[in-house]
Protein backbone atom coordinates (compact mmCIF):
# COMPACT_ATOMS: atom_id res chain seq x y z
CA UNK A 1 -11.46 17.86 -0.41
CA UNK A 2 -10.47 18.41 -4.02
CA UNK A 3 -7.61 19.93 -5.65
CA UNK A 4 -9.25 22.00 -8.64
CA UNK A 5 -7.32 24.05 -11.46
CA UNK A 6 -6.35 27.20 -10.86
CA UNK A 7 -5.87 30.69 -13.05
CA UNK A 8 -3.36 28.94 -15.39
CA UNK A 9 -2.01 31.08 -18.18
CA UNK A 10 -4.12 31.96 -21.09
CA UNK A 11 -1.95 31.39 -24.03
CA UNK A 12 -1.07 27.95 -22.38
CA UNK A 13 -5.13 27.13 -22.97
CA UNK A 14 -5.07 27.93 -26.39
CA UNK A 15 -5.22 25.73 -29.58
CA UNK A 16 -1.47 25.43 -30.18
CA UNK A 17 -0.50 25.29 -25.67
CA UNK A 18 2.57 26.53 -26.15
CA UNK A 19 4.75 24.47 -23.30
CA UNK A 20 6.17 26.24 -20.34
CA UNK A 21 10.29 25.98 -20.80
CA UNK A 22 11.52 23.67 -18.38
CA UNK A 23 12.46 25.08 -14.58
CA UNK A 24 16.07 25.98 -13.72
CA UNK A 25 17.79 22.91 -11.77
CA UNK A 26 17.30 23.06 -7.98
CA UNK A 27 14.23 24.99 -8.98
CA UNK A 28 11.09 24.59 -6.47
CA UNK A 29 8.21 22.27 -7.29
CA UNK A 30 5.06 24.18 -9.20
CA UNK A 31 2.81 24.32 -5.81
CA UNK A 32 0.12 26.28 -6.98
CA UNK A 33 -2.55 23.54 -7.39
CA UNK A 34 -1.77 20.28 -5.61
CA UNK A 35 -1.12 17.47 -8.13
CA UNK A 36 -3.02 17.49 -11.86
CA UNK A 37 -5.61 20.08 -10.60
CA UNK A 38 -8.32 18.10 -11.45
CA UNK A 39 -10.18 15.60 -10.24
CA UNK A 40 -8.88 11.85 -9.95
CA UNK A 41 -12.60 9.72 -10.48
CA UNK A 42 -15.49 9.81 -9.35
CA UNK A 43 -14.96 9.34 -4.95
CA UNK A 44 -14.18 12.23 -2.35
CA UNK A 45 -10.87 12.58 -0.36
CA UNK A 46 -9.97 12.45 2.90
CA UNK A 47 -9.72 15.60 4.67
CA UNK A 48 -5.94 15.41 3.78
CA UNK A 49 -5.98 13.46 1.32
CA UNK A 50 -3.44 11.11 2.34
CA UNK A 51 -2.78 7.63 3.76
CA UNK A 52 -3.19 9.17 7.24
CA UNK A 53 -6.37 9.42 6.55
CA UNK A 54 -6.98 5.94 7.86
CA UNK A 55 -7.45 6.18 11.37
CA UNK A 56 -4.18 5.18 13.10
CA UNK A 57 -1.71 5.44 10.33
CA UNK A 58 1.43 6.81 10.98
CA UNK A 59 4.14 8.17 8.50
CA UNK A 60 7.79 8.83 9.06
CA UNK A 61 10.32 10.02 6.65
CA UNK A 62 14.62 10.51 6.42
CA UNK A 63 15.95 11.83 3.36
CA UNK A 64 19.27 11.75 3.22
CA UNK A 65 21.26 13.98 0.51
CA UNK A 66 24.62 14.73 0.59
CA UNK A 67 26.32 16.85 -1.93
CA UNK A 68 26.23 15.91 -5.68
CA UNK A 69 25.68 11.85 -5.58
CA UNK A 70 23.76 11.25 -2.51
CA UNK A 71 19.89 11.13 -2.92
CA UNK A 72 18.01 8.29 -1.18
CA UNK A 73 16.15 7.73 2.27
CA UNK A 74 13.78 5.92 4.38
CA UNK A 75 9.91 5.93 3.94
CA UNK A 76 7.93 3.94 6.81
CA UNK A 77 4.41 3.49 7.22
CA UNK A 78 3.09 2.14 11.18
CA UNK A 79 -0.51 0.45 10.55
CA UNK A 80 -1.14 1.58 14.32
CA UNK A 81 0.87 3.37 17.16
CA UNK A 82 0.33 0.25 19.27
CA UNK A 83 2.63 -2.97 19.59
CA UNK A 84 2.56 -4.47 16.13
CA UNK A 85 3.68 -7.32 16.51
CA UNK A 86 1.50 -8.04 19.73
CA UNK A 87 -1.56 -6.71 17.85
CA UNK A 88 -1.12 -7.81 13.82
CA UNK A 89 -2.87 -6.31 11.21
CA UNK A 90 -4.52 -8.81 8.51
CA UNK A 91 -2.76 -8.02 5.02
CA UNK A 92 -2.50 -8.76 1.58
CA UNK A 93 0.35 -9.01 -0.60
CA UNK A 94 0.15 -8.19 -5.06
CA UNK A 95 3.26 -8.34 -7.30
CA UNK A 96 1.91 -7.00 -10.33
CA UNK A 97 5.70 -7.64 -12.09
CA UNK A 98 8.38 -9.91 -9.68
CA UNK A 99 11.57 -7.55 -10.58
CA UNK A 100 12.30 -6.73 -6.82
CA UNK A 101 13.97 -7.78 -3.43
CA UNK A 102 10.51 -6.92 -1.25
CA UNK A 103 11.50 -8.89 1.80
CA UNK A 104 9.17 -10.25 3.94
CA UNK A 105 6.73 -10.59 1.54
CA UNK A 106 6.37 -14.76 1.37
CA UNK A 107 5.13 -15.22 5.13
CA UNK A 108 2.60 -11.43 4.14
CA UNK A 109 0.87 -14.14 1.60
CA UNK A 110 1.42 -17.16 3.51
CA UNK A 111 0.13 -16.00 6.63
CA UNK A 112 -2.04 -12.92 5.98
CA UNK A 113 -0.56 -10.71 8.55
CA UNK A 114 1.74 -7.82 9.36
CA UNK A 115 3.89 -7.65 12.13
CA UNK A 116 6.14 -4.58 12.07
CA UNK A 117 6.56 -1.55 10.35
CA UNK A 118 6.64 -1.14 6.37
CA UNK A 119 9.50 0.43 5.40
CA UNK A 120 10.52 1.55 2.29
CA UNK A 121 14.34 2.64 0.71
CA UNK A 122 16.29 1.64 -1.79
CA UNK A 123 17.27 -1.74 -3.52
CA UNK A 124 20.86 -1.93 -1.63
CA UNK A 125 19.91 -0.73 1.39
CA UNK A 126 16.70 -3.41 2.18
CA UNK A 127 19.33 -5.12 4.83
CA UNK A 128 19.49 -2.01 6.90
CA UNK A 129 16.01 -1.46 6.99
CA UNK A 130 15.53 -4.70 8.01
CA UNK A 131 17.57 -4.52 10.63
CA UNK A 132 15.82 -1.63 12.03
CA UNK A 133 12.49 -3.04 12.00
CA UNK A 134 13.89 -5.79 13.54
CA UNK A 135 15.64 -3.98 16.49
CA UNK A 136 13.03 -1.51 17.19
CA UNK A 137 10.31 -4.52 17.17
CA UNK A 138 12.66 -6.62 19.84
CA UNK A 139 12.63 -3.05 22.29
CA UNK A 140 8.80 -2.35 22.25
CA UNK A 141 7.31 -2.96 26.32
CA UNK A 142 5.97 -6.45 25.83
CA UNK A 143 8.32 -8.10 23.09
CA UNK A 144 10.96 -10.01 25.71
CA UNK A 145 9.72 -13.37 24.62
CA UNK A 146 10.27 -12.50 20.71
CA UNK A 147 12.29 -14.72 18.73
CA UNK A 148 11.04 -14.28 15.53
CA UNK A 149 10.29 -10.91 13.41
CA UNK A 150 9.42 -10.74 9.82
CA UNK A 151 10.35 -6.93 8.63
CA UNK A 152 8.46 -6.09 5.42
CA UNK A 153 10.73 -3.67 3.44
CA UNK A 154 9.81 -2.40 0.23
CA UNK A 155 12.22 -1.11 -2.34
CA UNK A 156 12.84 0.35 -5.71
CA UNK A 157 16.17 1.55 -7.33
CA UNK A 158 17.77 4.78 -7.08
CA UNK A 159 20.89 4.36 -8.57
CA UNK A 160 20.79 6.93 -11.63
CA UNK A 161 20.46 9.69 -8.84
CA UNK A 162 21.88 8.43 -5.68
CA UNK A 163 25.63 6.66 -5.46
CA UNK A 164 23.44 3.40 -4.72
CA UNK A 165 26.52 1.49 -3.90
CA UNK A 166 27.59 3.58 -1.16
CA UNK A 167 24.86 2.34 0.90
CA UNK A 168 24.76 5.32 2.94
CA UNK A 169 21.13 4.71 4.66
CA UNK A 170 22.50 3.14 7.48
CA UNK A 171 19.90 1.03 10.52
CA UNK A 172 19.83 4.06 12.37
CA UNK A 173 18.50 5.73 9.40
CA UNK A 174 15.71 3.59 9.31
CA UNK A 175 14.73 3.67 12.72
CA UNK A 176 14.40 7.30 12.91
CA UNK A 177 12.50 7.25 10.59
CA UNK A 178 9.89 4.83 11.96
CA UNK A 179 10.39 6.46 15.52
CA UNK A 180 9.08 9.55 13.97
CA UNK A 181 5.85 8.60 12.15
CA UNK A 182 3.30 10.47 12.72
CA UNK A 183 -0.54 10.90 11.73
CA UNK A 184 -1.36 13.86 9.72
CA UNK A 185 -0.34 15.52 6.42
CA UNK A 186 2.65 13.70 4.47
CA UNK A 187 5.51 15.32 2.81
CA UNK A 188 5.65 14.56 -0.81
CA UNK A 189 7.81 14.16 -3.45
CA UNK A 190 11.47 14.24 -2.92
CA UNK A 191 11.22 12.92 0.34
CA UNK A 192 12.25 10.02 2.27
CA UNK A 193 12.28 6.50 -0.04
CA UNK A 194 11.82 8.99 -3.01
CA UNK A 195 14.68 11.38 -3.01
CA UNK A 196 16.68 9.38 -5.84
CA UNK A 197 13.62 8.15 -7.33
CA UNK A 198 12.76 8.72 -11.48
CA UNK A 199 9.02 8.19 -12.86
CA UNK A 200 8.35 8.78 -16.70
CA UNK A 201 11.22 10.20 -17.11
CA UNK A 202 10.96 12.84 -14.85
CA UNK A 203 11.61 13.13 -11.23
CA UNK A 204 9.49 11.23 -9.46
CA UNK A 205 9.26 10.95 -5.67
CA UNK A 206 6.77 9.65 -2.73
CA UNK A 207 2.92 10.03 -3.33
CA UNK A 208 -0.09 9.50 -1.27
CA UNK A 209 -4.10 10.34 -1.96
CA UNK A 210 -7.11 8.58 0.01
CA UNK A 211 -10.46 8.32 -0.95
CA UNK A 212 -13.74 7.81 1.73
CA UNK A 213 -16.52 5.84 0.47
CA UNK A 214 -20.35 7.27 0.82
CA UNK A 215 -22.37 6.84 4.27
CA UNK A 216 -24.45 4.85 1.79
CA UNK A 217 -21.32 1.87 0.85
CA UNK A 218 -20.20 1.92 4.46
CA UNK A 219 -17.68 5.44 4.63
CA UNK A 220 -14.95 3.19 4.78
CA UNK A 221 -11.29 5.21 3.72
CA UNK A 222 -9.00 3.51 1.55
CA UNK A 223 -5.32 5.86 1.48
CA UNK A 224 -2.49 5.03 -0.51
CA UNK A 225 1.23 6.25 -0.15
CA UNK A 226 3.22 5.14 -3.84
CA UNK A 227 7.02 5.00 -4.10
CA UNK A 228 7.69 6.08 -7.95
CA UNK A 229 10.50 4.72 -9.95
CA UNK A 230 8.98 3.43 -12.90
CA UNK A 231 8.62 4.22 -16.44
CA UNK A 232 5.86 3.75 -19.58
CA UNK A 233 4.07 6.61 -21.50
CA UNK A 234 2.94 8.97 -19.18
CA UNK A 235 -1.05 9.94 -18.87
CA UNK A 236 -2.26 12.27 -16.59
CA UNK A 237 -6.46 12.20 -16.13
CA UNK A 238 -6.53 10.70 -19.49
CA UNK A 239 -4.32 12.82 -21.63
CA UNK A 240 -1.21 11.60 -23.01
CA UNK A 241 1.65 14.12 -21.55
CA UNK A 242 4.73 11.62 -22.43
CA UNK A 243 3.75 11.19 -25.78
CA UNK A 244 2.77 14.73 -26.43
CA UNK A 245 6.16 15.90 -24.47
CA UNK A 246 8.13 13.24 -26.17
CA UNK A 247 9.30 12.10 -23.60
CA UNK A 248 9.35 7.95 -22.94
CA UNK A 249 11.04 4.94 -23.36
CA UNK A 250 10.56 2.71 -26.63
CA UNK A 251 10.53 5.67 -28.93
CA UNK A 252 13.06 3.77 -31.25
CA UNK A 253 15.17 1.33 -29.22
CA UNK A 254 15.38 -0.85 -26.26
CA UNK A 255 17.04 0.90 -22.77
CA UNK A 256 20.52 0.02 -22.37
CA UNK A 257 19.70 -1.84 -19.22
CA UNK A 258 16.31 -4.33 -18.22
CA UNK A 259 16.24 -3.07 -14.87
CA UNK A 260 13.89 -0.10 -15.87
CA UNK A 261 12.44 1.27 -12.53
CA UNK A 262 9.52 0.38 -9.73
CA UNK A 263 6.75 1.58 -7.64
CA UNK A 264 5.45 0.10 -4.43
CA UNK A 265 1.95 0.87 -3.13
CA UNK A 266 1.17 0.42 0.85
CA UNK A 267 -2.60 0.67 0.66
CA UNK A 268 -4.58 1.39 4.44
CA UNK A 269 -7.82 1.38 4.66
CA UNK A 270 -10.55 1.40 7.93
CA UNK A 271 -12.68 -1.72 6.68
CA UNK A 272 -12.95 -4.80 8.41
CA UNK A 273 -11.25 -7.06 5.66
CA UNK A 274 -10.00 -10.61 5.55
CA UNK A 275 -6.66 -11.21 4.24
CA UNK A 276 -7.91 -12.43 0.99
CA UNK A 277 -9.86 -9.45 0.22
CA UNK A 278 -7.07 -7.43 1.26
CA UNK A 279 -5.02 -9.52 -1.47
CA UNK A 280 -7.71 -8.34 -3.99
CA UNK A 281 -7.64 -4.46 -2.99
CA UNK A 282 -3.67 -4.59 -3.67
CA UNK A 283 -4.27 -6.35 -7.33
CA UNK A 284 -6.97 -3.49 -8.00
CA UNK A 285 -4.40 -0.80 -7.08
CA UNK A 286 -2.80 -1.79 -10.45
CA UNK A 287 -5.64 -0.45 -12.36
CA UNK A 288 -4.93 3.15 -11.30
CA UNK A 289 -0.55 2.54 -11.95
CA UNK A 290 -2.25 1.23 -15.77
CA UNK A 291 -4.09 4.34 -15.40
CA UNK A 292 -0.82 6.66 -15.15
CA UNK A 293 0.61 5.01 -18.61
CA UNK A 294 3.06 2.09 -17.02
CA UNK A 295 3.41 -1.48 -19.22
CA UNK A 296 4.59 -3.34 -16.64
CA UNK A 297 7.44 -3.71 -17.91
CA UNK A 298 10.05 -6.50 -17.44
CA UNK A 299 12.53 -5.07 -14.97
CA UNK A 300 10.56 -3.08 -13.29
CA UNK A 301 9.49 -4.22 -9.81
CA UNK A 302 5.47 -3.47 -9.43
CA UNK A 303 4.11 -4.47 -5.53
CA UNK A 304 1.51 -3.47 -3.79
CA UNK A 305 0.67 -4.31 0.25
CA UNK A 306 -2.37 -3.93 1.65
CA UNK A 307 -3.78 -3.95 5.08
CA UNK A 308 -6.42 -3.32 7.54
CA UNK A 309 -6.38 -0.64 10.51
CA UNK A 310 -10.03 -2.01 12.01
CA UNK A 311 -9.26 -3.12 15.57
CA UNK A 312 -12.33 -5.88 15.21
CA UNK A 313 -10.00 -7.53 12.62
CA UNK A 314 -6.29 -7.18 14.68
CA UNK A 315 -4.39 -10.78 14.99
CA UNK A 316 -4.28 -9.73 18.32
CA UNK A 317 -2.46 -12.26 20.91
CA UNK A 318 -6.11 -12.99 22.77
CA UNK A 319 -7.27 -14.41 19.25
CA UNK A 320 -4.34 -15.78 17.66
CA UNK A 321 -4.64 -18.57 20.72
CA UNK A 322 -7.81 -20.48 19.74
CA UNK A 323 -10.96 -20.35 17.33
CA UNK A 324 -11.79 -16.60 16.40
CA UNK A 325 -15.19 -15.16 14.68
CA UNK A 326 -14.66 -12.12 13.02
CA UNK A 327 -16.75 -9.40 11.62
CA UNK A 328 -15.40 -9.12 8.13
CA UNK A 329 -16.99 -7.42 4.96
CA UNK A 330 -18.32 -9.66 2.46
CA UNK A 331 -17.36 -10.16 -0.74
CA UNK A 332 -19.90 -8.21 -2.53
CA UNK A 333 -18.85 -4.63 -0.60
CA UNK A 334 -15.38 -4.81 -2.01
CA UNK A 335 -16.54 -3.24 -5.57
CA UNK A 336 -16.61 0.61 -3.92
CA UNK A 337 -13.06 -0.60 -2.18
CA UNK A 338 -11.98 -1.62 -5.55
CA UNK A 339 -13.03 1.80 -7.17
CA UNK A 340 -11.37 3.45 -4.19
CA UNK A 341 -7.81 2.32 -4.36
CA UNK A 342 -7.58 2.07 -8.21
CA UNK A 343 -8.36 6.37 -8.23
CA UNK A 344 -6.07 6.71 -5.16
CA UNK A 345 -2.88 4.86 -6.51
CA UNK A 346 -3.36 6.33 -10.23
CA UNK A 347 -3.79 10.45 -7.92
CA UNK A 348 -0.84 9.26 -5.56
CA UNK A 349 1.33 8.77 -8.30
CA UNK A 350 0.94 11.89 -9.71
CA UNK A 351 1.03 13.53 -7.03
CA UNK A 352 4.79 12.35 -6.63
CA UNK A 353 5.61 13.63 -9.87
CA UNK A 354 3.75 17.30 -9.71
CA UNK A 355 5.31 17.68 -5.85
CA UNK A 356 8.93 17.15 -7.17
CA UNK A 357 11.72 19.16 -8.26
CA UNK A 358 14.72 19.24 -10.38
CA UNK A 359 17.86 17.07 -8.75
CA UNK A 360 21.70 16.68 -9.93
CA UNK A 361 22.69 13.60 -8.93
CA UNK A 362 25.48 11.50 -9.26
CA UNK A 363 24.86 10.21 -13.01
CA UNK A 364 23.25 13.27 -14.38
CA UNK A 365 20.12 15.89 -13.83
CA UNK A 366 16.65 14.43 -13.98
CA UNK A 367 14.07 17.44 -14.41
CA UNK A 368 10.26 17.93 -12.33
CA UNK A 369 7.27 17.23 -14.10
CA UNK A 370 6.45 21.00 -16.03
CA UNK A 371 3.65 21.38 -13.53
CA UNK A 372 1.71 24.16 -14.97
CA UNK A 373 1.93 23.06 -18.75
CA UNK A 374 0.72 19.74 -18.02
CA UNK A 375 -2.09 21.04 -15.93
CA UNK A 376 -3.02 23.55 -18.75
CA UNK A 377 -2.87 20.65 -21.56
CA UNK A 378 -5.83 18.64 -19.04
CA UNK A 379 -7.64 22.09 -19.41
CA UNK A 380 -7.58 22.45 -22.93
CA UNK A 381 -8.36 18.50 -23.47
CA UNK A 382 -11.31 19.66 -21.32
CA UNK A 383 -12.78 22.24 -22.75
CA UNK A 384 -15.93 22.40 -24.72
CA UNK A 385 -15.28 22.56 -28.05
CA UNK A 386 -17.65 24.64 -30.22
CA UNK A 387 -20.80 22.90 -31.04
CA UNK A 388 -20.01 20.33 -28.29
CA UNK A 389 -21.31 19.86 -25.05
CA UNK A 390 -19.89 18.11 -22.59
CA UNK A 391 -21.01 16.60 -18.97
């Protein structure tokens, strides 16, 4: 599946593109095309184009919002519908820039496993979600003799947008939101972990895209779901929006404050990977966030976790107890894997950013993406020019 453009205005695909004024606030997200309307690479989607895509992976959502200054929420992300912590899934952990509170993320590298749910939310409310993971992991059929749980929780900072302070996502929050993951399509945008969230500049939001690898280089899926709270100059399939919308940091001065925004990547994918190789798929992810225009820049916090769905590979209880063999892909099948993520993080993030709206929040109004000038200025950068020929 492949989001192509669509009948976009003809004076926007001239010479000059003339820019669309920007929507009303509260307006609704530009759907007509699904993210940049072209392309991401060179791979196929998934038949939805999403992390779900990975067979087993489950997505649940809250978004809470509550007048003018409430916009946050709870993103989580099951690896399987079975007893995680009975049945582990081999991971790998990447912090591309170390400005962030991920907890659980020391035993993820240590260890090379995941245990419980991967939640995401904001930067204050990580003890909550915690919390959560930890309760609903003590109540699953099988967990009596538990006495240790390490909850992953991923985070990023909403606090331009959402009275961060408050701390209004509260544990039960967070567990309804893993108790209602689900496989299948995933809500974008301002959603969940993304309601407060700013990218570029503009409203950014949760993202997901999946790409599935040729019969030929084993038709193993790789999805990815991106929180997006980070900043840089934005470029969409290779043409630089921010700089020709004028809108990004570092025009003349430094921002007032270092801690500049985040994105977190939770990368699935089907293949039969060690730990370490899952390690490298979440560094490669990093390519595509380089892709979108970010610099990595000093207070922003850039993860990326990465695990395996394959039951052949599960730390299941059976194997943790002695000397295991494994089936696990060698080294020299990752390169497709590597292709994989890097075009499904850079397509996730923009599809954050084209799925969101306009939102008034408690420190001011951060506008959506223009959807259908942006789209229109990949056109025109596309078109053959005369005497040209392009592939």
């Amino acid at each position: 599946m492949r989001s192509t453009l669509r009948g976009a205005p003809l004076a926007l695909l001239l010479a000059g593109i003339p820019l669309a004024p920007a929507p009303a606030v509260g307006e609704a997200a530009d759907t007509e095309t699904r993210g940049a309307g072209v392309p991401i690479g060179i791979l196929p989607t998934g038949p939805l184009d999403a992390i779900t895509d990975v067979a087993g992976v489950r997505v649940g959502q809250v978004t809470i919002e509550r007048g003018r200054t409430v916009h946050t929420g709870v993103t989580a992300v099951l690896p399987h519908g079975g007893n995680l912590w009975q049945d582990k899934v081999p991971a790998g952990f990447h912090a591309a820039n170390g400005f962030g509170k991920f907890a659980g993320s020391t035993q993820v590298e240590d260890l090379g496993e995941i245990e419980t749910p991967i939640l995401l939310t904001n930067t204050l409310s990580v003890p909550e979600a915690m919390a959560a993971s930890i309760e609903w992991t003590l109540e699953q059929p099988g967990n009596a003799g538990v006495r240790t749980v390490n909850a992953v929780v991923g985070e990023t900072n909403d606090g331009l947008l959402n009275d961060i302070r408050g701390r209004h996502v509260t544990i039960a929050d967070a567990r309804r939101a893993i108790e209602s993951a689900t496989t299948g399509p995933v809500e974008e945008g301002v959603v969940g972990a993304g309601t407060g969230t700013v990218s570029f500049g503009w409203k950014g939001g949760i993202g997901t895209a999946s790409r599935k690898l040729p019969d030929s280089l084993g038709g193993w899926t790789v999805g990815v779901l991106a929180q997006t709270n980070y900043g840089g100059v934005l470029s969409v399939a290779g043409v630089p929006v921010g700089q020709r919308l004028g809108q990004y940091l570092y025009k003349d001065k430094l921002p007032e404050t270092s801690a500049d925004g985040s994105v977190v990547l939770v990368i699935a994918t089907d293949a039969p990977l060690s730990d370490r190789n899952l390690r490298r798929l979440a560094q490669r992810a990093f390519v595509g966030i380089a892709r979108t225009g970010s610099a990595f820049s000093n207070g922003s916090g850039d993860y990326a976790i990465a695990f395996s769905s394959a039951p052949d590979v599960r730390r299941t209880a059976q194997r943790r107890k002695g000397e295991t063999r494994l089936a696990q892909l060698a080294n020299d099948a990752m390169t497709p894997l590597f292709q994989a993520v890097a075009e499904a993080s850079e397509e996730s993030v923009y599809n954050a950013l084209f799925a969101a709206h306009d939102v008034t929040g408690a420190r001011g109004t951060v506008r959506a993406l223009p959807g259908r000038a942006v789209r229109a200025m990949i056109a025109a950068d596309r078109a053959p020019r005369a005497g040209t020929e392009r592939p």
